[in-house]
N, C-alpha and C. Protein backbone atom coordinates (compact mmCIF):
# COMPACT_ATOMS: atom_id res chain seq x y z
N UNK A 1 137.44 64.61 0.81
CA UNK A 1 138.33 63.51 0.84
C UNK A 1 137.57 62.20 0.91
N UNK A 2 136.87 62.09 0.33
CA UNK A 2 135.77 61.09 -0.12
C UNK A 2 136.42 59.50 -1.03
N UNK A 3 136.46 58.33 -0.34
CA UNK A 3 137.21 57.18 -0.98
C UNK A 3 135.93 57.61 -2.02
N UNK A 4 137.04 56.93 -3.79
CA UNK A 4 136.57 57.24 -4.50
C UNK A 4 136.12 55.84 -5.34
N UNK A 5 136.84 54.85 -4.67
CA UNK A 5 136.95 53.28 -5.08
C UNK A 5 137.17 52.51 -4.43
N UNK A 6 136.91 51.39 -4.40
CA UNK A 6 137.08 50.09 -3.46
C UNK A 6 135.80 50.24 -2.47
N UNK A 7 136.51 49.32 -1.49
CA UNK A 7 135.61 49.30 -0.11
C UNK A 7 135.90 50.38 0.83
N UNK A 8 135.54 50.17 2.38
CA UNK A 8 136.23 51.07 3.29
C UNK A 8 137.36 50.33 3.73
N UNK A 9 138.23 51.37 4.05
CA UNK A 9 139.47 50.69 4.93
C UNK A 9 138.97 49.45 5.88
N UNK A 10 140.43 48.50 5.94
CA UNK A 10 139.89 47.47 7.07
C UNK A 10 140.93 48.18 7.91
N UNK A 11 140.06 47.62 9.48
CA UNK A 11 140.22 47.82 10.66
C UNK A 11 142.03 48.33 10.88
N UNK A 12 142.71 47.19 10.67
CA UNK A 12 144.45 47.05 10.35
C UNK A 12 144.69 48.83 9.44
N UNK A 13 144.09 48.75 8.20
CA UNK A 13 144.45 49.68 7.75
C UNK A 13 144.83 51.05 8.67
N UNK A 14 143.46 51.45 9.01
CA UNK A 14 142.90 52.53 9.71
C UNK A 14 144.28 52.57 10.68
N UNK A 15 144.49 51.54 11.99
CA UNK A 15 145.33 51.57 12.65
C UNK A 15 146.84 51.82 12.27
N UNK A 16 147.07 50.95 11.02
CA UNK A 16 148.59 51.26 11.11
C UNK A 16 148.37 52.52 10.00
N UNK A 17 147.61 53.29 8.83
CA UNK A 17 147.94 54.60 9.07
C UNK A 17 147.89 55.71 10.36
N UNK A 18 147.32 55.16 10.92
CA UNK A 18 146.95 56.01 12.69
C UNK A 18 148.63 56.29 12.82
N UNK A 19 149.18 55.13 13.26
CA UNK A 19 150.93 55.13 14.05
C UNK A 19 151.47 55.74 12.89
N UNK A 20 151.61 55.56 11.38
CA UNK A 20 152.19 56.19 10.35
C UNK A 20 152.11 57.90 10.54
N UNK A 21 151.03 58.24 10.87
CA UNK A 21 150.80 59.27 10.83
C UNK A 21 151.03 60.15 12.53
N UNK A 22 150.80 59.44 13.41
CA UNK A 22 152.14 59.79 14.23
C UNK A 22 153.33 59.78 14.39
N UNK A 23 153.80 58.74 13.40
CA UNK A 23 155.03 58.84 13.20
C UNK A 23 155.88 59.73 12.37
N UNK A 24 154.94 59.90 11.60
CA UNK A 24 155.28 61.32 10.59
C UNK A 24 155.75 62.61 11.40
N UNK A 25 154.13 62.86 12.24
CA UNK A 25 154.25 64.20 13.01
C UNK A 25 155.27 64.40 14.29
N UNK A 26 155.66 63.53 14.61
CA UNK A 26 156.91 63.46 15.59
C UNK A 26 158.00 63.77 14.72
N UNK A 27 158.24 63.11 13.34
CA UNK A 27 159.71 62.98 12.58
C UNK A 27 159.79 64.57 12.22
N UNK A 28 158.62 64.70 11.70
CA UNK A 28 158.73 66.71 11.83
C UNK A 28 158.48 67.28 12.48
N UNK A 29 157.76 67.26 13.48
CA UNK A 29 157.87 68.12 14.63
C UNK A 29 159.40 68.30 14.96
N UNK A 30 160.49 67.37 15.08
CA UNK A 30 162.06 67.58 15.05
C UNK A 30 162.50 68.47 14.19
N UNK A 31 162.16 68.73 13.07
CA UNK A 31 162.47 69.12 12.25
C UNK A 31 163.95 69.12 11.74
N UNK A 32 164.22 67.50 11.89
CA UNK A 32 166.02 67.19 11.41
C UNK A 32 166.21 67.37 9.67
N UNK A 33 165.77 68.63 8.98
CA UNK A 33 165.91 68.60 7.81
C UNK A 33 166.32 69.76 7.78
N UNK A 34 167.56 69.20 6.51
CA UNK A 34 167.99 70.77 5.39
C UNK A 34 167.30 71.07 5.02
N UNK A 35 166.35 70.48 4.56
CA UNK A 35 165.44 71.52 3.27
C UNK A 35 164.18 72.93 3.85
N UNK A 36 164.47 74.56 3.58
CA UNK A 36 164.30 75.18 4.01
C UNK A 36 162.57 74.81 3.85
N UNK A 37 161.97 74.36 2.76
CA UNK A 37 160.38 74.08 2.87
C UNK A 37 160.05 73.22 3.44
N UNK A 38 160.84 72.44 4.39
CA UNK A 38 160.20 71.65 5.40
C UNK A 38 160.62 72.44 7.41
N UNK A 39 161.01 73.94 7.35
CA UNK A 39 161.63 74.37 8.44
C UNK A 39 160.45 74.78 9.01
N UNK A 40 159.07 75.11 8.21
CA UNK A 40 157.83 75.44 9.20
C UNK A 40 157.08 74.26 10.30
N UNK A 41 155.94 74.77 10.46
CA UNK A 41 155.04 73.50 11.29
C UNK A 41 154.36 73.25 10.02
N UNK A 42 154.14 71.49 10.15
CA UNK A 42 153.25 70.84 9.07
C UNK A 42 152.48 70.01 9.86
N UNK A 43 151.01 69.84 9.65
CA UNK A 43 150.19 69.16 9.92
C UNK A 43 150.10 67.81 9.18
N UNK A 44 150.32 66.76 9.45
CA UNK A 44 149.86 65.37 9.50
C UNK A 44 148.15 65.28 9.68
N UNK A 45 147.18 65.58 8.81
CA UNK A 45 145.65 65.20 8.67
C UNK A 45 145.23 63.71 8.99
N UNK A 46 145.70 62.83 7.52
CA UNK A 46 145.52 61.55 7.54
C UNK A 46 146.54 61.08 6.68
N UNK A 47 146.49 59.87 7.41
CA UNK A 47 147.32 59.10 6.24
C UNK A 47 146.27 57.74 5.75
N UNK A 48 146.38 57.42 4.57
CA UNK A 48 145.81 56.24 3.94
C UNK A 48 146.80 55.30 3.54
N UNK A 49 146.78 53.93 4.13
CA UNK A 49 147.14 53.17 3.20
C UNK A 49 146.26 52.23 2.57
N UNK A 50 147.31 51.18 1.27
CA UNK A 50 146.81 50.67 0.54
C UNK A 50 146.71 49.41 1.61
N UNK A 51 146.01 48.23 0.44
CA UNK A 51 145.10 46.88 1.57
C UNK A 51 146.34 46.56 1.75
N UNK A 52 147.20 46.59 1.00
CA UNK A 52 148.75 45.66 1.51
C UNK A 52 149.56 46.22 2.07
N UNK A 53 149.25 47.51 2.52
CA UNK A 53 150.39 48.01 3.55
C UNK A 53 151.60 48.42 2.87
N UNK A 54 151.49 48.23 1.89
CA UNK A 54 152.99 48.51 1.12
C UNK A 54 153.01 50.15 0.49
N UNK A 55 152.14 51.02 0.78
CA UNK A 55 152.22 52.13 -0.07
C UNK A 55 150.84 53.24 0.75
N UNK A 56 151.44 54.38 1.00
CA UNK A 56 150.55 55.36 1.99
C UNK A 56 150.58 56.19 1.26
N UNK A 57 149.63 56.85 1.63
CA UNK A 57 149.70 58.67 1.12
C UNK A 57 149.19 59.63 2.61
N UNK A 58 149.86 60.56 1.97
CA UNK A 58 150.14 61.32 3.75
C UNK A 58 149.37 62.62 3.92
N UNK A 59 148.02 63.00 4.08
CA UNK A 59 147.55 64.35 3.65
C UNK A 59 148.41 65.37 4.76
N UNK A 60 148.74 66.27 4.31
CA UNK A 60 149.57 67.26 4.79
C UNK A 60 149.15 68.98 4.58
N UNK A 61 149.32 69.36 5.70
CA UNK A 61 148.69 70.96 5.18
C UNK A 61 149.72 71.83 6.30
N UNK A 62 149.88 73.05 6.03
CA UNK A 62 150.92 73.96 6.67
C UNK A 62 150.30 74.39 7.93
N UNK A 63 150.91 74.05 9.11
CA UNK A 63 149.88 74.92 9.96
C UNK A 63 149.74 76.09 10.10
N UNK A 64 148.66 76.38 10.15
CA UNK A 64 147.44 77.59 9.78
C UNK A 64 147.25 78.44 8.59
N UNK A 65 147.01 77.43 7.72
CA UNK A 65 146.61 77.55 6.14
C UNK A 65 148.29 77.68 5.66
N UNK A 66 147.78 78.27 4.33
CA UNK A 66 148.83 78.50 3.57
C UNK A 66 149.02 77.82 2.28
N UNK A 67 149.60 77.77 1.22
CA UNK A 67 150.07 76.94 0.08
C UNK A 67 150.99 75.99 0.24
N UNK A 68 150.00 74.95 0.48
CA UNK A 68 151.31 73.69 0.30
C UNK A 68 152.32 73.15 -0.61
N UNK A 69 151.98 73.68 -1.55
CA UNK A 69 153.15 73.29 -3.09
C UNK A 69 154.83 72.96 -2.42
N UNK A 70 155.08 74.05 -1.95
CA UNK A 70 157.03 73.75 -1.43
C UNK A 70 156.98 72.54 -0.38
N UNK A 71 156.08 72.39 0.49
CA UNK A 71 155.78 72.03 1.31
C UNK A 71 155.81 70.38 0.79
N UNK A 72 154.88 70.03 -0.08
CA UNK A 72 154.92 69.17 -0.67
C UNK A 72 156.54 68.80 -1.77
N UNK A 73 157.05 69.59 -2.29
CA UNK A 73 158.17 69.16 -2.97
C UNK A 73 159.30 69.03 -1.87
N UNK A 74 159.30 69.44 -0.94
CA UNK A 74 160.44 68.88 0.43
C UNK A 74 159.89 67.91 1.08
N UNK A 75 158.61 67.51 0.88
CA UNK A 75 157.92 65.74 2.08
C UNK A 75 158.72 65.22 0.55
N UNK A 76 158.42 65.32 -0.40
CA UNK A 76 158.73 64.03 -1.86
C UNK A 76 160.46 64.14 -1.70
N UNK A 77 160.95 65.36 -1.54
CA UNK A 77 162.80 64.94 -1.53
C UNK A 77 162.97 64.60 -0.25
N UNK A 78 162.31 64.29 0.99
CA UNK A 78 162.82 63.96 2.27
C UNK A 78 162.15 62.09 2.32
N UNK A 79 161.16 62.20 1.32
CA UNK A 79 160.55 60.54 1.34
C UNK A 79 161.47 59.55 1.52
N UNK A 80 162.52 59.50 1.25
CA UNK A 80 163.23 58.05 1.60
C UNK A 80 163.49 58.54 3.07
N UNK A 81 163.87 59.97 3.52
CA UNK A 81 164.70 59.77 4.74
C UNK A 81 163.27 59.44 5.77
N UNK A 82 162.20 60.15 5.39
CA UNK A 82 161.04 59.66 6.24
C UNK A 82 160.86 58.32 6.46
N UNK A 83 161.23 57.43 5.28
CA UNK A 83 160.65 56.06 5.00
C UNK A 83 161.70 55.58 6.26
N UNK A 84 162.87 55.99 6.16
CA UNK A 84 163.69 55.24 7.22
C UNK A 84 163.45 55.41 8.67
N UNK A 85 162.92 56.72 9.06
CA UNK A 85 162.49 57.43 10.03
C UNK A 85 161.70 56.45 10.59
N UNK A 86 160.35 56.07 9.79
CA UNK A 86 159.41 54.85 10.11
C UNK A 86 159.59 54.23 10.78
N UNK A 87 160.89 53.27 9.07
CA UNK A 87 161.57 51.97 9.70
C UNK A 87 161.80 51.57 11.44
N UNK A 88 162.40 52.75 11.87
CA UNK A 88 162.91 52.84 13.08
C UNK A 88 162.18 52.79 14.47
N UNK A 89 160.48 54.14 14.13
CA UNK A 89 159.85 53.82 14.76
C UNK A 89 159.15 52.62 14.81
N UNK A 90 158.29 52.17 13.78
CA UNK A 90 157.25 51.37 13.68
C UNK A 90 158.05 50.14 13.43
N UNK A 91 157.39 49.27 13.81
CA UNK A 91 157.61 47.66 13.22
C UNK A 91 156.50 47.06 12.45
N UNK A 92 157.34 46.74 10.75
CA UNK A 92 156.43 46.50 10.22
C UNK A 92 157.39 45.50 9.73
N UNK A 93 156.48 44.16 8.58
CA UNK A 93 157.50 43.63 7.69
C UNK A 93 158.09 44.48 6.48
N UNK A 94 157.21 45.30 6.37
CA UNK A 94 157.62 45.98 5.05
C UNK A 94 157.24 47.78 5.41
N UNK A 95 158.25 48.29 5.17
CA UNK A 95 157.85 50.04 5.55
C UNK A 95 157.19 50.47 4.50
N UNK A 96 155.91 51.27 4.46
CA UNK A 96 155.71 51.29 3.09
C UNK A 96 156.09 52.75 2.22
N UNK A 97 155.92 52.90 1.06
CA UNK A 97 156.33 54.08 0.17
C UNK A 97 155.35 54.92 0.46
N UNK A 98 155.84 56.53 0.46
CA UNK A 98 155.27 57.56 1.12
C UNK A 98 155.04 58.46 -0.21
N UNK A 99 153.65 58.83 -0.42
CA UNK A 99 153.45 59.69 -0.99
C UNK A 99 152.56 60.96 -0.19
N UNK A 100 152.94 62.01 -0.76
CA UNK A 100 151.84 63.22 0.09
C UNK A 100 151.18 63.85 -0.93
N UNK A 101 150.10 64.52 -0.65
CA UNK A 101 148.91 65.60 -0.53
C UNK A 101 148.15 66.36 0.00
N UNK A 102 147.93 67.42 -0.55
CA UNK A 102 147.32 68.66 0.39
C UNK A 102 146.21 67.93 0.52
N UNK A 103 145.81 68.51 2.32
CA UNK A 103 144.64 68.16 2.50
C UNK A 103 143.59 68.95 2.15
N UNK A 104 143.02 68.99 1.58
CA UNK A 104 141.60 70.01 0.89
C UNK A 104 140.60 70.20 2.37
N UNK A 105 140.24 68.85 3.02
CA UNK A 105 139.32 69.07 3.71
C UNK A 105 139.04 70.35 4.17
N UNK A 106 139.98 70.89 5.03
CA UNK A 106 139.77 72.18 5.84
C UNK A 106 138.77 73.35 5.13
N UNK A 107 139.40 73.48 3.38
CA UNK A 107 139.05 74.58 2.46
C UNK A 107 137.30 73.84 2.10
N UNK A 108 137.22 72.62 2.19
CA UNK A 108 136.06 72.13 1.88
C UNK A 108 134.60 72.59 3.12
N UNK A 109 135.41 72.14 4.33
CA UNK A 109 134.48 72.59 5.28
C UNK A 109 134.39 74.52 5.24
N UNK A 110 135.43 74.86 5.09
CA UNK A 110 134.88 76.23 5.14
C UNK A 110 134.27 76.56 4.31
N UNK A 111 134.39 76.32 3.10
CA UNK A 111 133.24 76.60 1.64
C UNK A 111 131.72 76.03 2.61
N UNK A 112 131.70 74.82 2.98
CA UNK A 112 130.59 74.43 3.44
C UNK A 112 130.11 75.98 4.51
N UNK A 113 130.75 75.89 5.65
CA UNK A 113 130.28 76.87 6.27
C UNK A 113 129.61 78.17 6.06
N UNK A 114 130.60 78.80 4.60
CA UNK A 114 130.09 80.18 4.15
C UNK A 114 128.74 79.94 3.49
N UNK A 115 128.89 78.55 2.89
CA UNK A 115 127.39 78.48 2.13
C UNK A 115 126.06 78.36 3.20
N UNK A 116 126.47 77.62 4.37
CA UNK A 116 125.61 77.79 5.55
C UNK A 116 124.98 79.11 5.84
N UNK A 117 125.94 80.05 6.03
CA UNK A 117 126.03 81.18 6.77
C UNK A 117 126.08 82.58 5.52
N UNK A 118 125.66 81.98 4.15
CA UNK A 118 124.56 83.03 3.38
C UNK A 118 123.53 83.31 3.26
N UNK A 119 123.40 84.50 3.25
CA UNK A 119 121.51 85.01 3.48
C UNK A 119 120.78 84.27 2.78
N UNK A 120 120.87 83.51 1.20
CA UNK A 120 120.30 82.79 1.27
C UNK A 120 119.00 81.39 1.96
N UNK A 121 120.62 80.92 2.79
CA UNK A 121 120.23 79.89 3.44
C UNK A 121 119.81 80.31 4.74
N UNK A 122 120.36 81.24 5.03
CA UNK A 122 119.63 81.44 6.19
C UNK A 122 118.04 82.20 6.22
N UNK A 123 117.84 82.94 4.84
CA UNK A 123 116.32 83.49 4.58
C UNK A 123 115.70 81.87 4.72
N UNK A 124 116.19 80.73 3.59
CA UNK A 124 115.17 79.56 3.81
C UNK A 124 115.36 78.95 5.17
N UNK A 125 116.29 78.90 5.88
CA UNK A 125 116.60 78.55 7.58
C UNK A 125 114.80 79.31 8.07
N UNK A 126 114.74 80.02 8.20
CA UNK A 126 114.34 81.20 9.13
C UNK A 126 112.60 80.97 8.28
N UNK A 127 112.56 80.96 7.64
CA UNK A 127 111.18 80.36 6.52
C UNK A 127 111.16 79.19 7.27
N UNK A 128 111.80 77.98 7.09
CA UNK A 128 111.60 76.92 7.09
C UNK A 128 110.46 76.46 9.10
N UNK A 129 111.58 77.40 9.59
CA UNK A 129 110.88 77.64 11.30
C UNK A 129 109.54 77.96 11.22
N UNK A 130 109.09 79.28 10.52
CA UNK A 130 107.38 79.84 10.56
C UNK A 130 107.03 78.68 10.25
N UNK A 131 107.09 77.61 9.20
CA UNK A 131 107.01 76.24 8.61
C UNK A 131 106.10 75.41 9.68
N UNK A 132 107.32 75.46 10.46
CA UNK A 132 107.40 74.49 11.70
C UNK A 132 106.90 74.82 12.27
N UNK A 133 106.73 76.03 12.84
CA UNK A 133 105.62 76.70 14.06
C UNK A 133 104.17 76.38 13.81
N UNK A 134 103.97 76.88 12.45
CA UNK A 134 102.69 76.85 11.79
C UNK A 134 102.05 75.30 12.01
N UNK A 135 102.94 74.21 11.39
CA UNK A 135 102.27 73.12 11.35
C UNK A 135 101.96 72.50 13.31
N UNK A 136 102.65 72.77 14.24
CA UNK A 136 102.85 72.74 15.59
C UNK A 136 101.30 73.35 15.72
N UNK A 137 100.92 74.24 15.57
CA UNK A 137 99.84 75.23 15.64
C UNK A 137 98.24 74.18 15.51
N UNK A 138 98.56 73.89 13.91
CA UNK A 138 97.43 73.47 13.61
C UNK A 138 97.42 72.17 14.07
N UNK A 139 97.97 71.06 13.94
CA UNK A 139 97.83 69.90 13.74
C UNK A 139 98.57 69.39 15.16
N UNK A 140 98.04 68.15 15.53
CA UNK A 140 98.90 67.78 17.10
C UNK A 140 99.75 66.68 16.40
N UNK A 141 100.62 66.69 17.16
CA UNK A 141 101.82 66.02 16.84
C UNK A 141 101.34 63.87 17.10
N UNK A 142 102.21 63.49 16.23
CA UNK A 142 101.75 61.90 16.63
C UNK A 142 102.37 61.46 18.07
N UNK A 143 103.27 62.34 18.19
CA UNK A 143 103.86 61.59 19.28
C UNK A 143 103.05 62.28 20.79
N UNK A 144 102.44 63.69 20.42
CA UNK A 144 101.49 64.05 21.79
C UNK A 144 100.11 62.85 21.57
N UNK A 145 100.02 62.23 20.67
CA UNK A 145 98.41 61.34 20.47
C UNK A 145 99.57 60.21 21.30
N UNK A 146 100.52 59.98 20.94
CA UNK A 146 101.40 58.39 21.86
C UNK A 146 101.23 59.04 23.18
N UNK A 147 101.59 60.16 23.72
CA UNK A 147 102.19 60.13 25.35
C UNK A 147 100.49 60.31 25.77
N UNK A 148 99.52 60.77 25.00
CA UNK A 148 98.11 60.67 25.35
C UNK A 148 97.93 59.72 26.13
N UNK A 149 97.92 58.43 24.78
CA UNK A 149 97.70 56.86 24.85
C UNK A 149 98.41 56.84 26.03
N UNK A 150 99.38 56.37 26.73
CA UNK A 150 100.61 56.18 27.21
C UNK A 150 100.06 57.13 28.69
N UNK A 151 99.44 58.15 29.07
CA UNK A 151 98.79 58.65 30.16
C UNK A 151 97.60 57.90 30.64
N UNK A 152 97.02 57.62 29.53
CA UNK A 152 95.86 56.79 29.61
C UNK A 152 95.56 55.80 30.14
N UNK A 153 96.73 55.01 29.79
CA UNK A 153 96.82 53.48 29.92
C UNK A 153 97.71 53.29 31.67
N UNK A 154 98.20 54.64 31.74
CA UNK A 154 98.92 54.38 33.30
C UNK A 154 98.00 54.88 33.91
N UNK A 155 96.83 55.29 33.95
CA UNK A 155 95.86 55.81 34.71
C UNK A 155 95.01 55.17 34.99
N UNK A 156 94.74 54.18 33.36
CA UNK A 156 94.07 52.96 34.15
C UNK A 156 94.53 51.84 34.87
N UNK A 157 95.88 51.89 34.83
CA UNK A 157 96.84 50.66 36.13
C UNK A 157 96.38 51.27 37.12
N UNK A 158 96.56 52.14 37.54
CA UNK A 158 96.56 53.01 38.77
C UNK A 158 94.98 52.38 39.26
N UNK A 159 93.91 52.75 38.00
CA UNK A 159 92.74 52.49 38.71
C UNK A 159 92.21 50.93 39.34
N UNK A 160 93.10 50.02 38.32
CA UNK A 160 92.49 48.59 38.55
C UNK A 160 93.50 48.36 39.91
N UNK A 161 94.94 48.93 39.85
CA UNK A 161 95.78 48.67 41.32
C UNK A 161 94.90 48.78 42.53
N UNK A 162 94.32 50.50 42.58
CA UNK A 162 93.55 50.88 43.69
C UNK A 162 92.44 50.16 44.08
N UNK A 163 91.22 49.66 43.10
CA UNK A 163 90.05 48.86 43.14
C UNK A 163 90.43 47.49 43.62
C-alpha cells in the first residue's frame, strides 16, 4: 500500500482519516444494515484522504481473512448511508465521498514472511553468520580499537589526577 504519487499526507490529512476511520468502525461495528454482506465483522485498516478532504478511500478487509468482493459491493450500496453516518459523527465543512478497497497489506506481509522463512533464505541467513563469526575471528573490530583509545585516555586522567 505504497503512495504511488504526490507527496506524503499532511499532518490534517493523516488525522481526519484517523476519526473517518473510527468512525467507520463504530458505524459497523452496529451493524444497522439490511444488506446481508455487510452482517459479518469488517475491519477498517486505513483510510486515505485526498489534500481537500473532499474524497476518502476506506481500506477494508473481513475479519480474519476471507474475500472481500461482497463485502465491498455492500460498503459501495451503504456509501451514502455511511456518508451520513459521518455527517453526524464528525464535524466537518464538507463530509467527504467514500470509496473502499481491499486491504492487500496483510496478504503482502505474509508473502513477505514465507519468503523469510524459506530454506533458501534461511541457508543464506545461517551462511551469512559463519560470515560474521569468521570476520570477528580474524580482524578486531573498529569500535574495540575506539573503547581501546577511550581506556587509554581514562587511565591517563586517572594518572595525571593521582600525581
Amino acid at each position: 500500500m505504497t503512495r504511488t504519487r504526490g507527496k506524503a499526507p499532511s499532518q490534517r490529512q493523516l488525522r481526519v482519516g484517523e476519526e473517518i476511520r473510527h468512525a467507520l468502525a463504530w458505524t459497523l461495528e452496529r451493524g444497522d444494515f439490511d444488506d446481508p454482506a455487510l452482517n459479518q465483522p469488517i475491519t477498517v485498516t486505513e483510510v486515505r484522504c485526498s489534500p481537500d478532504l473532499r474524497n476518502c478511500t476506506a481500506f477494508v478487509t473481513p475479519l480474519g481473512g476471507g474475500d472481500p468482493t461482497d463485502i465491498l459491493k455492500g460498503l459501495k450500496r451503504a456509501a451514502p448511508f455511511l456518508r451520513h453516518e459521518l455527517a453526524q459523527k464528525i464535524r466537518m465543512k464538507y463530509v467527504p465521498r467514500l470509496s473502499f478497497q481491499p486491504d492487500e497489506s496483510f496478504d503482502e506481509a505474509a508473502h513477505i514472511n514465507a519468503l523469510l522463512h524459506s530454506p533458501e533464505v534461511e541457508r543464506d541467513l545461517a551462511h551469512g553468520h559463519d560470515d560474521a563469526a569468521e570476520w570477528d575471528e580474524t580482524e578486531p573490530s573498529a569500535d574495540a580499537d575506539a573503547d581501546a583509545d577511550t581506556a587509554t585516555d581514562a587511565d591517563d586522567a586517572e594518572g595525571r589526577d593521582g600525581a
